[in-house]
PDB file of N, CA and C in Angstrom:
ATOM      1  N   UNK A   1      24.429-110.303 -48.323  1.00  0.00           N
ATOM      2  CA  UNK A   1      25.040-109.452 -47.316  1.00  0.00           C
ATOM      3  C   UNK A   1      25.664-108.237 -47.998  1.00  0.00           C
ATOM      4  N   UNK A   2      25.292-106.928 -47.534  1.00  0.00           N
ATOM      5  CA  UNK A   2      25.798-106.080 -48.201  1.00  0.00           C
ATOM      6  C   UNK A   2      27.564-105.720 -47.266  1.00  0.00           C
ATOM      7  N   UNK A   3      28.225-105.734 -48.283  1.00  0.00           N
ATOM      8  CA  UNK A   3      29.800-105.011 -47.405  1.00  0.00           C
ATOM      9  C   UNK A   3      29.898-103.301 -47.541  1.00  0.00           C
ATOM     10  N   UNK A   4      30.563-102.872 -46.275  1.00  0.00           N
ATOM     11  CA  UNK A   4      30.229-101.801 -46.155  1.00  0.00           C
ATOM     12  C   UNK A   4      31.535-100.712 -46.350  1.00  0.00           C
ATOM     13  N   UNK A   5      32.204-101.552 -46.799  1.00  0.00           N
ATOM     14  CA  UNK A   5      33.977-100.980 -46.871  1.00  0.00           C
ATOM     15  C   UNK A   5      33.825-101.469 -48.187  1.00  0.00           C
ATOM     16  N   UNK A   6      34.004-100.729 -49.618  1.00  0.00           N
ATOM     17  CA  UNK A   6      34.197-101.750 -51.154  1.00  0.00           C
ATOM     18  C   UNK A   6      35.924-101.374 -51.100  1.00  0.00           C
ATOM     19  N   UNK A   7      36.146-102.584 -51.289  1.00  0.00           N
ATOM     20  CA  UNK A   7      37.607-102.837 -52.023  1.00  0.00           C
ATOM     21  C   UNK A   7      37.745-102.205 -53.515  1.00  0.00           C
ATOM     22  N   UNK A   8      39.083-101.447 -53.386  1.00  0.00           N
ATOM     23  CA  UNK A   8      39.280-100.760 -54.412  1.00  0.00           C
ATOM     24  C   UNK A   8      40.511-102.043 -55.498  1.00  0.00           C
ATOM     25  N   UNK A   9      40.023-102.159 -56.652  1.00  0.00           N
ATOM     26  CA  UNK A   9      41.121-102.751 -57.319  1.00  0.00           C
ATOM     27  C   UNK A   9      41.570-101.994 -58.353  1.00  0.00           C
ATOM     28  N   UNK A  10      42.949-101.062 -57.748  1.00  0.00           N
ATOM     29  CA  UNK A  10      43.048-100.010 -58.292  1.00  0.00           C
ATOM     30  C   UNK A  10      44.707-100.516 -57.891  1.00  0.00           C
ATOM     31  N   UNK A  11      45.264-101.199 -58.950  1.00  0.00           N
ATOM     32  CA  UNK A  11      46.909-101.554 -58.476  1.00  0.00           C
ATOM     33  C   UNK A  11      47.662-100.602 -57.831  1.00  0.00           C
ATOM     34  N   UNK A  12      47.844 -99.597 -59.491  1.00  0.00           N
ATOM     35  CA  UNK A  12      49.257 -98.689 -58.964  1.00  0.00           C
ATOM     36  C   UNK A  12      48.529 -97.816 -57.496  1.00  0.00           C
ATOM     37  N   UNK A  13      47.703 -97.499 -57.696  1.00  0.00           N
ATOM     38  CA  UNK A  13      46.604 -96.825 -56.024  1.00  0.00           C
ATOM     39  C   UNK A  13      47.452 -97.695 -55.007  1.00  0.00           C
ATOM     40  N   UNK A  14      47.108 -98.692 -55.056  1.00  0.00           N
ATOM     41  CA  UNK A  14      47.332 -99.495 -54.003  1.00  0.00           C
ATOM     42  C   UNK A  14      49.131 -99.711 -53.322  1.00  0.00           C
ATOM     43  N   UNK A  15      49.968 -99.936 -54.560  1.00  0.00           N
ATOM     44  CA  UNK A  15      51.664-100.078 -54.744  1.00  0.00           C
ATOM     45  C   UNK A  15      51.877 -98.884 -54.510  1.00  0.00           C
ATOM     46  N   UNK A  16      51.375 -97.806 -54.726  1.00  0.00           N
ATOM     47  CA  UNK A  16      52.023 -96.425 -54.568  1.00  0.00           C
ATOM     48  C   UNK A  16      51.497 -96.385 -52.470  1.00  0.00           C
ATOM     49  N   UNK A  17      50.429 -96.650 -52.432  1.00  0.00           N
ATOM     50  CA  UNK A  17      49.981 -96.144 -51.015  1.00  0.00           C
ATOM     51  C   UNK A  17      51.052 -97.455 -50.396  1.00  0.00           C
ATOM     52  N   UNK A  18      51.472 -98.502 -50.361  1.00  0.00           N
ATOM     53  CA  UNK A  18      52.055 -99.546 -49.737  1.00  0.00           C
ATOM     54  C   UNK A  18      53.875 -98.848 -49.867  1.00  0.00           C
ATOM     55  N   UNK A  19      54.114 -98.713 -51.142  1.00  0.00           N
ATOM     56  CA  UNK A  19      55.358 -97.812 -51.148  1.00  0.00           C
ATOM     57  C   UNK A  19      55.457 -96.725 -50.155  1.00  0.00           C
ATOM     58  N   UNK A  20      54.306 -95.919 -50.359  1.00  0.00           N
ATOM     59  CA  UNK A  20      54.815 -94.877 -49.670  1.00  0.00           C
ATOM     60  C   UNK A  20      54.984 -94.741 -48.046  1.00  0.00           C
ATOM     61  N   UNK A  21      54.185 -95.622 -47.738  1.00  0.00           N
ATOM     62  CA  UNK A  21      53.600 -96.167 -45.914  1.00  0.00           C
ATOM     63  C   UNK A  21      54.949 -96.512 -45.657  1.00  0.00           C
ATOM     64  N   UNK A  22      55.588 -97.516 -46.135  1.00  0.00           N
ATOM     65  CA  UNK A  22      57.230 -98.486 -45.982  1.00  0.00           C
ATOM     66  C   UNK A  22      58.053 -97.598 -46.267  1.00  0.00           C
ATOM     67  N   UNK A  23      58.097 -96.374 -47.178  1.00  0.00           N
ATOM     68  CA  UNK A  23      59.148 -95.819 -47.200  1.00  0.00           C
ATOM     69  C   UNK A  23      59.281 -94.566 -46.225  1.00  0.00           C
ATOM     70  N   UNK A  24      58.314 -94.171 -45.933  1.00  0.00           N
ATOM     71  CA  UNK A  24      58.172 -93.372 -44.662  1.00  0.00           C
ATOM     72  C   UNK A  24      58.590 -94.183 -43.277  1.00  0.00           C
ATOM     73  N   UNK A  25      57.908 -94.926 -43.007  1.00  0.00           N
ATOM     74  CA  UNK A  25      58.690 -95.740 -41.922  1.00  0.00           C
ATOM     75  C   UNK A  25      59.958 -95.826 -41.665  1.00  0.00           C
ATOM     76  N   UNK A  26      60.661 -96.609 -43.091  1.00  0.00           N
ATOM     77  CA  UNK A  26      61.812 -96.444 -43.102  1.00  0.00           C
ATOM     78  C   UNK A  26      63.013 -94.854 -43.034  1.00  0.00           C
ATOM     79  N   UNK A  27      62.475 -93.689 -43.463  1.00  0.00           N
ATOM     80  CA  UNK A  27      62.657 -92.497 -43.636  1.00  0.00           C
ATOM     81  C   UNK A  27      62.434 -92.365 -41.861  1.00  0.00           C
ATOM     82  N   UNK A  28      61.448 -92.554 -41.195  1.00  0.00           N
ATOM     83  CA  UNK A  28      60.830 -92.196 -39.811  1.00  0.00           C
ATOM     84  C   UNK A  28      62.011 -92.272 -39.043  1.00  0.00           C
ATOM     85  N   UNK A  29      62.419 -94.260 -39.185  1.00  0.00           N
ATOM     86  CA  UNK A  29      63.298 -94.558 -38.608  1.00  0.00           C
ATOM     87  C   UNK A  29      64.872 -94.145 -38.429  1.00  0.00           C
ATOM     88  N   UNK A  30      65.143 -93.757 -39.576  1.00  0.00           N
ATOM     89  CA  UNK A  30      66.447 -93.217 -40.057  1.00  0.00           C
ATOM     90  C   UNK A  30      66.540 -91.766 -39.797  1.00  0.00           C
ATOM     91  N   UNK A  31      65.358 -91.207 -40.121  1.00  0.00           N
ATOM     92  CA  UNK A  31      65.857 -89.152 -39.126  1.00  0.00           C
ATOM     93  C   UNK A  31      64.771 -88.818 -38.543  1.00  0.00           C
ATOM     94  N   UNK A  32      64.169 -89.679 -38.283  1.00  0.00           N
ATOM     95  CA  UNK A  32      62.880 -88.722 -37.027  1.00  0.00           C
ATOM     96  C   UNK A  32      62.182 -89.045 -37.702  1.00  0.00           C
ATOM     97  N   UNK A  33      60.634 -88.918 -36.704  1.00  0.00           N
ATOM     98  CA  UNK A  33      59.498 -88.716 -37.358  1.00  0.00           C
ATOM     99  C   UNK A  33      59.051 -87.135 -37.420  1.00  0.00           C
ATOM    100  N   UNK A  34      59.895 -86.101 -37.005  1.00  0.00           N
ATOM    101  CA  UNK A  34      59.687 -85.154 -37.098  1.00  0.00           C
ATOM    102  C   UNK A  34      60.581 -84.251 -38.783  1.00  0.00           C
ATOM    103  N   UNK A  35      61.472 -85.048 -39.254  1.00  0.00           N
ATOM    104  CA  UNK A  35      62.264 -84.748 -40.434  1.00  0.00           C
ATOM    105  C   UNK A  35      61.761 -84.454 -41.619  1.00  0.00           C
ATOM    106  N   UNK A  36      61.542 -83.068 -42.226  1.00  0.00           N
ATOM    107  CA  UNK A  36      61.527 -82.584 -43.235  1.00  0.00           C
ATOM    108  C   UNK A  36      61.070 -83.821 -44.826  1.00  0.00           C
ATOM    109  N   UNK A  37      61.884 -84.989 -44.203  1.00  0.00           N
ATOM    110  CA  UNK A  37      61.366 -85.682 -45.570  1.00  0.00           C
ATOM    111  C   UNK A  37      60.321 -86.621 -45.183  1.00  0.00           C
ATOM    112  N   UNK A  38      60.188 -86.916 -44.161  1.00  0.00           N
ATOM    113  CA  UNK A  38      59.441 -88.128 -43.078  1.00  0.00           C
ATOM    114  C   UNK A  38      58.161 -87.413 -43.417  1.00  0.00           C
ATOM    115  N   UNK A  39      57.697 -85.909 -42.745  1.00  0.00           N
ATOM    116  CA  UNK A  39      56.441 -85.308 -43.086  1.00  0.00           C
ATOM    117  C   UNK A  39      55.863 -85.421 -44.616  1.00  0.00           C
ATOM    118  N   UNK A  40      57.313 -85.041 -45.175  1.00  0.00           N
ATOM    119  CA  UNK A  40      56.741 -84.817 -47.172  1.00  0.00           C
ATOM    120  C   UNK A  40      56.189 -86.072 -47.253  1.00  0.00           C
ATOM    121  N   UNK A  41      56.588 -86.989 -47.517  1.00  0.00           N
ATOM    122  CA  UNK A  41      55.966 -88.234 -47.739  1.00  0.00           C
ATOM    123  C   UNK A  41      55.058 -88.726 -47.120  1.00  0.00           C
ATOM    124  N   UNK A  42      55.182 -88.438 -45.393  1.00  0.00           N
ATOM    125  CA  UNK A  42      53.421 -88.594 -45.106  1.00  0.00           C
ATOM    126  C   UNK A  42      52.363 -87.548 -45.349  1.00  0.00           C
ATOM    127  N   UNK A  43      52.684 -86.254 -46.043  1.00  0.00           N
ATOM    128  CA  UNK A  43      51.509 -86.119 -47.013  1.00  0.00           C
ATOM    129  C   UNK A  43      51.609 -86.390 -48.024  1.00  0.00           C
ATOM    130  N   UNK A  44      52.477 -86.488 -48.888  1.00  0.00           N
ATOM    131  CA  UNK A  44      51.992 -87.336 -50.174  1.00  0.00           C
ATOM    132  C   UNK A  44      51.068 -88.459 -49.929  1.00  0.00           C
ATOM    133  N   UNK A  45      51.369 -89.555 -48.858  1.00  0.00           N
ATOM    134  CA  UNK A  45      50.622 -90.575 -48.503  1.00  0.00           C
ATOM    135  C   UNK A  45      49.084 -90.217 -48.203  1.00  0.00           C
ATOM    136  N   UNK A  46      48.700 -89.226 -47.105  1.00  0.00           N
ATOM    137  CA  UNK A  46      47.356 -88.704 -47.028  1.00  0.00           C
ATOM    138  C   UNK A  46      47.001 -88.561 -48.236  1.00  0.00           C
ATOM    139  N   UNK A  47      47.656 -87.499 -49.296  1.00  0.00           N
ATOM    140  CA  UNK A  47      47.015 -87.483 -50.634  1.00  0.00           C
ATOM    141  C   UNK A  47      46.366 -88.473 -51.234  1.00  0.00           C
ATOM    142  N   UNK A  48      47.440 -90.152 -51.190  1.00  0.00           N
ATOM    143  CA  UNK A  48      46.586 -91.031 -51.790  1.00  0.00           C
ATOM    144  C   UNK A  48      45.999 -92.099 -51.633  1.00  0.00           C
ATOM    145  N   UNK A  49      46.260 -91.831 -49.881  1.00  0.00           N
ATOM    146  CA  UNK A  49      44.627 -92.388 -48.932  1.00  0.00           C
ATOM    147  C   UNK A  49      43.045 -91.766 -49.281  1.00  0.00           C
ATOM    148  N   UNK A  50      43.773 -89.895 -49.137  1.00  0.00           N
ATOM    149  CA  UNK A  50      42.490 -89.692 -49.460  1.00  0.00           C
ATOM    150  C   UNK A  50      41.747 -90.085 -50.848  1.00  0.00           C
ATOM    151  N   UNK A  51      42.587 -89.803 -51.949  1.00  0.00           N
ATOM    152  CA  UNK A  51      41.927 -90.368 -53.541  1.00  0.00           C
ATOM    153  C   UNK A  51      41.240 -91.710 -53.189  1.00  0.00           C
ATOM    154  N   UNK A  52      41.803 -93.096 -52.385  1.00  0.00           N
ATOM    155  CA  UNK A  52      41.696 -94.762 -52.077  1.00  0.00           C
ATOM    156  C   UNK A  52      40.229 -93.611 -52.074  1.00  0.00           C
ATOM    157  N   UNK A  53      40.059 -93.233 -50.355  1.00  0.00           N
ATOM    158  CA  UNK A  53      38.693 -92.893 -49.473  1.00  0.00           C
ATOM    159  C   UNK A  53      37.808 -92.626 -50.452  1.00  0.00           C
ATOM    160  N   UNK A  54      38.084 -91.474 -51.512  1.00  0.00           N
ATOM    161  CA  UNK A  54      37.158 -91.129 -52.348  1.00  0.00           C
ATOM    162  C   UNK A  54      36.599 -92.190 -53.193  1.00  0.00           C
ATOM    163  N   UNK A  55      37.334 -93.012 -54.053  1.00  0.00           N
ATOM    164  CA  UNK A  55      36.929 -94.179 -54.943  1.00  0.00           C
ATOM    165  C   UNK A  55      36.141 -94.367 -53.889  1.00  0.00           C
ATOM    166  N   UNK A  56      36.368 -95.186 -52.597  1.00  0.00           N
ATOM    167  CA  UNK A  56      35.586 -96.363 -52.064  1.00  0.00           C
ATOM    168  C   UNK A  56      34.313 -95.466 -51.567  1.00  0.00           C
ATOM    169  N   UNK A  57      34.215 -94.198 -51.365  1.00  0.00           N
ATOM    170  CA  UNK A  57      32.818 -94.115 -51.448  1.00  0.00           C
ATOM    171  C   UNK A  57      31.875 -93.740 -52.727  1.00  0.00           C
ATOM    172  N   UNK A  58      32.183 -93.718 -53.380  1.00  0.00           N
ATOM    173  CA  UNK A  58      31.540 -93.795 -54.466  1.00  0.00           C
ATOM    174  C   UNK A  58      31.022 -95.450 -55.077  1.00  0.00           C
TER     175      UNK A  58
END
């Protein structure tokens, strides 16, 4: 069976994207989801979704 999603085993990739998801939340919750630091960190996070996206298609 071929899988069509490959799992990346890429730790700190992974601890940094799980850090950053939880600490935004938590940031969300505490001043908005519209707050100056809430956004920064959800692009940092896109940043290293997108790098995950890239590995896994390759």
């Amino acid at each position: 069976m071929i899988s069509l999603h490959k799992k990346i085993d890429n730790p700190f990739l992974n601890k940094t994207i799980e850090f950053l998801r939880q600490e935004m939340i938590r940031i969300g919750i505490q001043e908005g989801l519209t707050s100056e630091k809430t956004i920064r960190i959800s692009q940092e996070l896109d940043t290293y979704i997108a790098k995950y996206q890239m590995m896994s298609n390759n």
